[in-house]
C-alpha atoms as a PDB file:
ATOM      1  CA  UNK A   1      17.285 -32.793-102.420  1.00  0.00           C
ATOM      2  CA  UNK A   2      19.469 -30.751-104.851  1.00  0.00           C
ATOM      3  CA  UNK A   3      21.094 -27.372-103.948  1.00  0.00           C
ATOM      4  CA  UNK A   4      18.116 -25.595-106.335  1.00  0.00           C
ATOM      5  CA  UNK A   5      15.015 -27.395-104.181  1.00  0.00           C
ATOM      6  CA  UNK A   6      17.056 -26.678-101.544  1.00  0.00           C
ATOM      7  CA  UNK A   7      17.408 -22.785-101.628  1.00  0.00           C
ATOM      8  CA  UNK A   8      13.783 -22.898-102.552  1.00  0.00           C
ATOM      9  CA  UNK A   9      13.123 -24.290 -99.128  1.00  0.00           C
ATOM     10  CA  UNK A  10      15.059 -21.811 -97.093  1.00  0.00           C
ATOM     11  CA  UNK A  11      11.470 -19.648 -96.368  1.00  0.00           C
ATOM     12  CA  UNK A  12      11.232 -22.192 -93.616  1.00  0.00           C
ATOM     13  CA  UNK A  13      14.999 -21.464 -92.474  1.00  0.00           C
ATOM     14  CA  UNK A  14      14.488 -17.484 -92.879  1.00  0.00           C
ATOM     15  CA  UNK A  15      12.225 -17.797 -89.964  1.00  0.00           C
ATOM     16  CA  UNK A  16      16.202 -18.548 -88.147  1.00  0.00           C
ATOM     17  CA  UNK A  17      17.202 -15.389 -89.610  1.00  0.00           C
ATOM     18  CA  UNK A  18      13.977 -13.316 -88.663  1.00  0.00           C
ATOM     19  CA  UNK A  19      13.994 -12.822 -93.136  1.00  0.00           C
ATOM     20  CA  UNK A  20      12.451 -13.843 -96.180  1.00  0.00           C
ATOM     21  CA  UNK A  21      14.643 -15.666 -98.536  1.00  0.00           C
ATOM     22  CA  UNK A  22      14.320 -15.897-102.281  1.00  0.00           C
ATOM     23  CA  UNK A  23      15.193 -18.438-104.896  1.00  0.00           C
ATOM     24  CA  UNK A  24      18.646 -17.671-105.137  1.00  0.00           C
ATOM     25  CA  UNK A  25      21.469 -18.664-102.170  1.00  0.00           C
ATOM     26  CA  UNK A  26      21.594 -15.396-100.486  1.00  0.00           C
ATOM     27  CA  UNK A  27      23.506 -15.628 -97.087  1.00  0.00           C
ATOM     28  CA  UNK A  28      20.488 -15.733 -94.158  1.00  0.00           C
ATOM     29  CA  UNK A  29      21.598 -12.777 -91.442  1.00  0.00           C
ATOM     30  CA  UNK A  30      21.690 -13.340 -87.906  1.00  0.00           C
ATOM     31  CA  UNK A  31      19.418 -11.352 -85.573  1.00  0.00           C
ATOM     32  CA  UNK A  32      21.618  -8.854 -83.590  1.00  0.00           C
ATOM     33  CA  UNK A  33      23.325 -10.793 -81.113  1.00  0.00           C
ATOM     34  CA  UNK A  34      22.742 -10.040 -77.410  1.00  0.00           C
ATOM     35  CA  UNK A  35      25.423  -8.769 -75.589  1.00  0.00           C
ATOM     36  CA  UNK A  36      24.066  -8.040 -71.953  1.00  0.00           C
ATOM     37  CA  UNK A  37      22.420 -10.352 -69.759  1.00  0.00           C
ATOM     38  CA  UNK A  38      23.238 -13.812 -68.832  1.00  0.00           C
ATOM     39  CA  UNK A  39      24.521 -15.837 -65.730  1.00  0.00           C
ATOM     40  CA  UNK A  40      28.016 -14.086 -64.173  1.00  0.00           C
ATOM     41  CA  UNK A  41      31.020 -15.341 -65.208  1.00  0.00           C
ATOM     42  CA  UNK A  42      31.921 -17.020 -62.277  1.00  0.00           C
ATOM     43  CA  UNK A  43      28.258 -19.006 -62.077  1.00  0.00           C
ATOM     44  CA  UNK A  44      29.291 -19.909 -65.922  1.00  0.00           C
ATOM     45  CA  UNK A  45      32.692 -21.550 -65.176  1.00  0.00           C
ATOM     46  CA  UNK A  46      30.903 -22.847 -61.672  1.00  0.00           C
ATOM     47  CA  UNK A  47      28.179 -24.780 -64.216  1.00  0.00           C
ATOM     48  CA  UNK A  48      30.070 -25.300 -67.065  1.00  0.00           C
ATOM     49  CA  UNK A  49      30.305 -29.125 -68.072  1.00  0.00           C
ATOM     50  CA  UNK A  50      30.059 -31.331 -70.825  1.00  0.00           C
ATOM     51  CA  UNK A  51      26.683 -32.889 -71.877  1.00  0.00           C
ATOM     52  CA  UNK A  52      26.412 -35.864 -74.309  1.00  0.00           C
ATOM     53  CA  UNK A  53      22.610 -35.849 -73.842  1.00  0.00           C
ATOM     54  CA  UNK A  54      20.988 -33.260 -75.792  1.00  0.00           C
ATOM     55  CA  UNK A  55      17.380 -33.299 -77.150  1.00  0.00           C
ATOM     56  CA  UNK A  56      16.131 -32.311 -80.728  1.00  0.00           C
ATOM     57  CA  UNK A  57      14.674 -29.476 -79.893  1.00  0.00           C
ATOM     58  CA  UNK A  58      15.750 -26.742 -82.488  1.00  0.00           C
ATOM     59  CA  UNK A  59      17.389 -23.584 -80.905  1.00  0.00           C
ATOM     60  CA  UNK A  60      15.756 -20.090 -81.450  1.00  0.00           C
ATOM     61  CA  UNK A  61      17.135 -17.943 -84.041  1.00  0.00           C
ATOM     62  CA  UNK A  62      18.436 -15.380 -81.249  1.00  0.00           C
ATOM     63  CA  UNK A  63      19.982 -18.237 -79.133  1.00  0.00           C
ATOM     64  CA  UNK A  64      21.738 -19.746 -82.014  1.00  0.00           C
ATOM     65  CA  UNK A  65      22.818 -16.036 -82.667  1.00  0.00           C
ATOM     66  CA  UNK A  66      23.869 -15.470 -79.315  1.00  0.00           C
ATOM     67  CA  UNK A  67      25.865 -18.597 -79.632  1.00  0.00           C
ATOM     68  CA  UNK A  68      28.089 -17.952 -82.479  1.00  0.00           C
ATOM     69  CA  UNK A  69      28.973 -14.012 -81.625  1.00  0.00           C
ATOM     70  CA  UNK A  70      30.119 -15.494 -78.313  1.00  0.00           C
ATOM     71  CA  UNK A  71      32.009 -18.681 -79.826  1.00  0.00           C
ATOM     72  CA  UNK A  72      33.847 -16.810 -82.483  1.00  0.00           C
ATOM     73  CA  UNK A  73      32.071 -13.260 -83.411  1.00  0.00           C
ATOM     74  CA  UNK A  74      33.043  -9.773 -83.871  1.00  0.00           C
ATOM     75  CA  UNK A  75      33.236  -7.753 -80.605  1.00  0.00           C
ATOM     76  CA  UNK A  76      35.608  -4.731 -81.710  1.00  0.00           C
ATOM     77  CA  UNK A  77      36.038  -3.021 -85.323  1.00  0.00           C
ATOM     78  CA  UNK A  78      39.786  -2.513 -85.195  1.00  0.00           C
ATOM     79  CA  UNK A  79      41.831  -5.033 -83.700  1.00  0.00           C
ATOM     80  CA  UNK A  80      45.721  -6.366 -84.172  1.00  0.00           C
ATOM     81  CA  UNK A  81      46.792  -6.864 -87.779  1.00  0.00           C
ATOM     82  CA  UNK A  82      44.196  -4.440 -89.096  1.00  0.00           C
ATOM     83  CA  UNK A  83      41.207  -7.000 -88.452  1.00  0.00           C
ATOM     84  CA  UNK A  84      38.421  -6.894 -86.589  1.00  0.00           C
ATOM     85  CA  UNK A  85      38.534  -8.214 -82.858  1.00  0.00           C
ATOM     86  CA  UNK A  86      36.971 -11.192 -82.398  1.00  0.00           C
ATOM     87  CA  UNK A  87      35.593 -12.622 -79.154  1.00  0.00           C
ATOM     88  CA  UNK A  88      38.341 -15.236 -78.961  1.00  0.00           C
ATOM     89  CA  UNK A  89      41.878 -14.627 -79.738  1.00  0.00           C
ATOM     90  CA  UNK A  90      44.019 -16.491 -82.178  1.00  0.00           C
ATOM     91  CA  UNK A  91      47.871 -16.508 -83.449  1.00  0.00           C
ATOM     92  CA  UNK A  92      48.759 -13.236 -84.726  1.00  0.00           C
ATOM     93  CA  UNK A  93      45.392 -12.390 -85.278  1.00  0.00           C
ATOM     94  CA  UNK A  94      45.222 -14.895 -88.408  1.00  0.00           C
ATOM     95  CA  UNK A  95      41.826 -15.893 -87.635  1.00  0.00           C
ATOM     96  CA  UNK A  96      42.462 -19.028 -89.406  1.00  0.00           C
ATOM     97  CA  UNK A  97      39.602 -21.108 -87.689  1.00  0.00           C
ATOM     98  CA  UNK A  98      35.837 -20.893 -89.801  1.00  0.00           C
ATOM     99  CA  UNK A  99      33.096 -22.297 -87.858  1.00  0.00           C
ATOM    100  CA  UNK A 100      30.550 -24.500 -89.772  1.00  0.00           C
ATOM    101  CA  UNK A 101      26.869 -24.937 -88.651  1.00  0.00           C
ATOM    102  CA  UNK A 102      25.232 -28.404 -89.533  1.00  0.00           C
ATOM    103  CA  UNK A 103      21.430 -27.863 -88.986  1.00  0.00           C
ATOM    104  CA  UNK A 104      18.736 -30.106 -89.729  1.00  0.00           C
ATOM    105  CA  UNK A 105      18.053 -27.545 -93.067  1.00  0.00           C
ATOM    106  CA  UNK A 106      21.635 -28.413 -94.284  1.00  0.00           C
ATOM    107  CA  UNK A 107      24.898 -26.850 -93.117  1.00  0.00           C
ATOM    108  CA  UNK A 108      26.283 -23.062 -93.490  1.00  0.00           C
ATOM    109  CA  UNK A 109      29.482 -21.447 -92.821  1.00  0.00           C
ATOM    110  CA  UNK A 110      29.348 -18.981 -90.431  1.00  0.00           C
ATOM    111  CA  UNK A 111      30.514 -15.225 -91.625  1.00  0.00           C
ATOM    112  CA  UNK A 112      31.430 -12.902 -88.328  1.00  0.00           C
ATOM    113  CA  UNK A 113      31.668  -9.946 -90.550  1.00  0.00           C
ATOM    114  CA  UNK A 114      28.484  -9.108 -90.505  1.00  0.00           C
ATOM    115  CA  UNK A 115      26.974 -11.825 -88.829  1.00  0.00           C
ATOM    116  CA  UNK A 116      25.410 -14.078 -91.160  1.00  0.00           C
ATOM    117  CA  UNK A 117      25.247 -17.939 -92.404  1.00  0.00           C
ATOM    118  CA  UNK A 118      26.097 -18.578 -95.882  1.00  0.00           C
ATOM    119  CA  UNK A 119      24.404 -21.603 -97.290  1.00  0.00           C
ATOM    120  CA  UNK A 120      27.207 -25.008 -98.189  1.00  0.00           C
ATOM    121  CA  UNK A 121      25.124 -27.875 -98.171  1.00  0.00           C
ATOM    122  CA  UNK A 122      21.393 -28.690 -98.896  1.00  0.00           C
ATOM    123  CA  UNK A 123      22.106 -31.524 -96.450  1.00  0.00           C
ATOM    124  CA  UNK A 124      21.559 -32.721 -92.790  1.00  0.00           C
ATOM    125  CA  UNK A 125      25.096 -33.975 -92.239  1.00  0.00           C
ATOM    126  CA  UNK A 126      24.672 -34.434 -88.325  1.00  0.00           C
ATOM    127  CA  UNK A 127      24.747 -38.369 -88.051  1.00  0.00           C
ATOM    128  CA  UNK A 128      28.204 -37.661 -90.097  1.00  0.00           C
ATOM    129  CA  UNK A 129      29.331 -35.205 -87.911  1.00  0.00           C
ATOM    130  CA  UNK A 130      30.516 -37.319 -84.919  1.00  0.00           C
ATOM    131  CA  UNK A 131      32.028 -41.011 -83.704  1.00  0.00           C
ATOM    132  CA  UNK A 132      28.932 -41.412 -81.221  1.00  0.00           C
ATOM    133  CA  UNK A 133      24.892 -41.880 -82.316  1.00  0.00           C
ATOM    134  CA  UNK A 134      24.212 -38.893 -80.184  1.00  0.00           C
ATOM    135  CA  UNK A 135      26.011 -36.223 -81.978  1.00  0.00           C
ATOM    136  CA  UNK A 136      22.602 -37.128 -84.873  1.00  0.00           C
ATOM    137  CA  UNK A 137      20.455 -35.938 -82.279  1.00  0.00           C
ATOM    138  CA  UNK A 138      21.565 -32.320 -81.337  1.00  0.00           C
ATOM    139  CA  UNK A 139      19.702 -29.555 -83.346  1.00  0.00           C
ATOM    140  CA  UNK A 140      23.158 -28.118 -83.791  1.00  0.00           C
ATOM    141  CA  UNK A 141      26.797 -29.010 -84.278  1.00  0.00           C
ATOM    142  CA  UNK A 142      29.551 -26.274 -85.294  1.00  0.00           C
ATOM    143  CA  UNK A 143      32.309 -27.791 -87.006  1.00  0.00           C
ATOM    144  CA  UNK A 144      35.391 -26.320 -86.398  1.00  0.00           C
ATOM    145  CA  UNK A 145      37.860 -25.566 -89.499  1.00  0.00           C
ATOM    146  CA  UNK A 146      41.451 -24.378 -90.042  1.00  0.00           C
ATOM    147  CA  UNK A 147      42.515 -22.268 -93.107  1.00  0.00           C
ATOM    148  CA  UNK A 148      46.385 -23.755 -92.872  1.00  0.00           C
ATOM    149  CA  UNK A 149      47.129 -21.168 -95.702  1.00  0.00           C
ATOM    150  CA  UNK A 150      46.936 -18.531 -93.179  1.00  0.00           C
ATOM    151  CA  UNK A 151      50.105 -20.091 -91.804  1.00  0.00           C
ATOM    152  CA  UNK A 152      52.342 -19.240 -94.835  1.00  0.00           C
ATOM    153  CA  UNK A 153      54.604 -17.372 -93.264  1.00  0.00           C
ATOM    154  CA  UNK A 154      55.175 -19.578 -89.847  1.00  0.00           C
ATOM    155  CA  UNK A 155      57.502 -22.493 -91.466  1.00  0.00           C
ATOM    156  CA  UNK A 156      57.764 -25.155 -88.202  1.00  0.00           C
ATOM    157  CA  UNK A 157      54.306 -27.779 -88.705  1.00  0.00           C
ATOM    158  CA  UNK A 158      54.315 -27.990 -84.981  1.00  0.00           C
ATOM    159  CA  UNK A 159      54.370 -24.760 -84.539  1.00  0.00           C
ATOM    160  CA  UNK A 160      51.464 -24.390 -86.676  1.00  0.00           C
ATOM    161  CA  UNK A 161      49.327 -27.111 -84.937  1.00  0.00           C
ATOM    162  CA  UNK A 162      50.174 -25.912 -81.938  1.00  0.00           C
ATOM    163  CA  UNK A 163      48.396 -22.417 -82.486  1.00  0.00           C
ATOM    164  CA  UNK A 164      45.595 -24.006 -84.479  1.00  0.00           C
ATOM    165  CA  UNK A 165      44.915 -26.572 -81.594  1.00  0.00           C
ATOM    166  CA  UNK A 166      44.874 -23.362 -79.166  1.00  0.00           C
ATOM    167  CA  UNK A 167      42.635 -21.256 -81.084  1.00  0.00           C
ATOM    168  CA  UNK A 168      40.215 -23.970 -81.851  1.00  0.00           C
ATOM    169  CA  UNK A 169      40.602 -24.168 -77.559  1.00  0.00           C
ATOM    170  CA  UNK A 170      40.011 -20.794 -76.822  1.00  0.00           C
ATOM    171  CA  UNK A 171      36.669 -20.821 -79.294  1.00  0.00           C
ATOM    172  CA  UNK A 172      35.342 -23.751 -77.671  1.00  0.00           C
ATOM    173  CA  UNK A 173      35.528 -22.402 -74.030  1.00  0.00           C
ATOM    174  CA  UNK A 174      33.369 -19.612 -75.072  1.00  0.00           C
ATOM    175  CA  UNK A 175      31.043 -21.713 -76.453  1.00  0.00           C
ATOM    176  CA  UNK A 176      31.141 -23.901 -73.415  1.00  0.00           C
ATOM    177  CA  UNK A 177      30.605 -20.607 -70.881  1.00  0.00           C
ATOM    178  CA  UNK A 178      27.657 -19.508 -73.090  1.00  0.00           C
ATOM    179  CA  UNK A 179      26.136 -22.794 -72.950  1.00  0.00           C
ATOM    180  CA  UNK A 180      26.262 -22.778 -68.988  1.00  0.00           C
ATOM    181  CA  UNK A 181      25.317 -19.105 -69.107  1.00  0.00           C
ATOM    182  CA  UNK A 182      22.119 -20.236 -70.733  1.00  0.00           C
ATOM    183  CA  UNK A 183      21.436 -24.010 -69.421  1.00  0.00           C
ATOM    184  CA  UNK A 184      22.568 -25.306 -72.630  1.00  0.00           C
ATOM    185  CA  UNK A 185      24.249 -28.600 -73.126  1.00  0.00           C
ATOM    186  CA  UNK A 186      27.190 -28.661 -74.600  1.00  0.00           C
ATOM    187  CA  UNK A 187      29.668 -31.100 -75.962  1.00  0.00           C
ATOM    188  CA  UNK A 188      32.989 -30.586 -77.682  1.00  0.00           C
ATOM    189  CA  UNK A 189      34.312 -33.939 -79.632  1.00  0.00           C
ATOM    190  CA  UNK A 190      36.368 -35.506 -82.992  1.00  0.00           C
ATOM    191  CA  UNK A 191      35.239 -36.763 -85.737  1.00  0.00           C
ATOM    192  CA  UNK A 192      36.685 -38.409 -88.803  1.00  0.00           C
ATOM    193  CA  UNK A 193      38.090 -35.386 -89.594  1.00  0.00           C
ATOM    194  CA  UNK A 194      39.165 -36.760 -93.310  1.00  0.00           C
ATOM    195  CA  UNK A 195      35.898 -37.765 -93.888  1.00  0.00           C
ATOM    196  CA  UNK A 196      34.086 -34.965 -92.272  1.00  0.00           C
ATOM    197  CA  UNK A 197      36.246 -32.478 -94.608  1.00  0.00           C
ATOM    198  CA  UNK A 198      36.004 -34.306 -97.910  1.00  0.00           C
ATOM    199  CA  UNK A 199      31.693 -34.341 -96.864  1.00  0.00           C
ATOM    200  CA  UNK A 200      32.148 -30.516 -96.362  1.00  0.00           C
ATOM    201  CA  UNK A 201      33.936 -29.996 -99.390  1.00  0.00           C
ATOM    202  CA  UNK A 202      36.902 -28.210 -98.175  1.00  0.00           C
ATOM    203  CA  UNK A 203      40.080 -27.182-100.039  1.00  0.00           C
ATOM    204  CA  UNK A 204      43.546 -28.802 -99.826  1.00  0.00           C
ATOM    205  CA  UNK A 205      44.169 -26.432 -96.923  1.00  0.00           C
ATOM    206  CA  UNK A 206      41.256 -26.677 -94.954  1.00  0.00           C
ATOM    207  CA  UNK A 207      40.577 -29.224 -92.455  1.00  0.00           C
ATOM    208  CA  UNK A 208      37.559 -29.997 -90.246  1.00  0.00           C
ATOM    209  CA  UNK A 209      39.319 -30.420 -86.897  1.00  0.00           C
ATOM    210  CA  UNK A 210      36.557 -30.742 -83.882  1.00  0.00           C
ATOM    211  CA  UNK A 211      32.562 -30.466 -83.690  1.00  0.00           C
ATOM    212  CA  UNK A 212      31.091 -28.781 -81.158  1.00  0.00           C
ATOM    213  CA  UNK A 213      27.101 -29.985 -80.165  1.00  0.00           C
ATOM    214  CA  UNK A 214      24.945 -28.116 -78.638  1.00  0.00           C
ATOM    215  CA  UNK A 215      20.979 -27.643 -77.696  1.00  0.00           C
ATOM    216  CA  UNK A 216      18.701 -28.063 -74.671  1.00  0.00           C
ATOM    217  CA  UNK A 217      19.647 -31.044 -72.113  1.00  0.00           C
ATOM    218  CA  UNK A 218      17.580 -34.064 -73.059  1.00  0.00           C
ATOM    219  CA  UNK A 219      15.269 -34.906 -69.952  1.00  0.00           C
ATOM    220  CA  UNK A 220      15.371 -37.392 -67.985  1.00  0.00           C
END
């Protein structure tokens, strides 16, 4: 499927967005995310685990909302730096990390400000995505990737991997929580991350670093 059959397909996807799409590749906005609600923060870190099991079952449009605010979305209009405030912190409020949704529709990148997915792929790049057969499976994988170019100005490398590795930490906790706010399985791995980045198309200073899987527990 080319990229032009492929935004003619999106119709079907809108129905993620609550939208109707057109021909062209307009970015597909996310219903409203939820904000209230959900298990108490202690049940959350009491339940939350890591789940390699995960069925096929595609997400709702307002889960897999719900899910990216919390991972990595906008929660305040001013914070440090002059930037938004985002529901996880990062290094001098760089924001370096993008998250990157692989779907069974093809794969988007997701856009806090204001909430959206922009369409990257007309591809279903989740057997790609991961080292294990079971990362094919879940309905969704967010593929987490650092911007090193927001790091001009910090000269020590380790330095620099050390706040990317953090950040990329702090996002994936959230995600976790929300998953075992929700009864969601959830599972945080690496993939070939040289592969996975040249697949994505990513700049010289970009870099796929983890994948995150999520959907409903597969039953037993």
């Amino acid at each position: 499927m080319n990229r032009r059959t492929w935004m003619k397909s999106l119709p079907a996807m809108a129905m993620l967005a609550g939208q109707r799409t057109k021909a062209a590749p307009e970015p597909l906005v996310l219903p409203a995310p939820q904000t209230e609600g959900g298990r108490p923060l202690m049940q959350a870190l009491r339940d939350r685990k890591t789940t390699r099991e995960i069925a096929p079952d595609p997400l709702p449009a307002q889960v897999l909302s719900n899910l990216l605010w919390a991972g990595f979305g906008v929660n305040r209009r001013e914070g440090p730096m002059g930037r938004p405030g985002r529901t996880a912190p990062s290094a001098m409020n760089l924001q370096e990390i993008e998250i990157y949704v692989a779907l069974p529709q093809g794969v988007f990148r997701y856009e806090a400000v204001p909430h959206r997915l922009v369409p990257v792929l007309p591809e279903d790049i989740r057997p790609k995505v991961g080292r294990r057969p079971a990362a094919a499976q879940a309905p969704v994988s967010l593929i987490y990737v650092t911007d090193w170019s927001k790091f001009a100005k910090v000269q020590q490398p380790d330095l620099r991997n050390s706040f990317t590795s953090a950040d990329v930490g702090f996002i994936a906790q959230n995600v976790y929580l929300y998953c075992a706010s929700e009864g969601l399985a959830s599972w945080f791995h690496t993939p070939d991350r040289e592969a996975l980045s040249k697949l994505l198309g990513l700049g010289e200073q970009q870099q796929a670093l983890y994948v995150h899987s999520v959907g409903y527990p597969a039953k037993k």
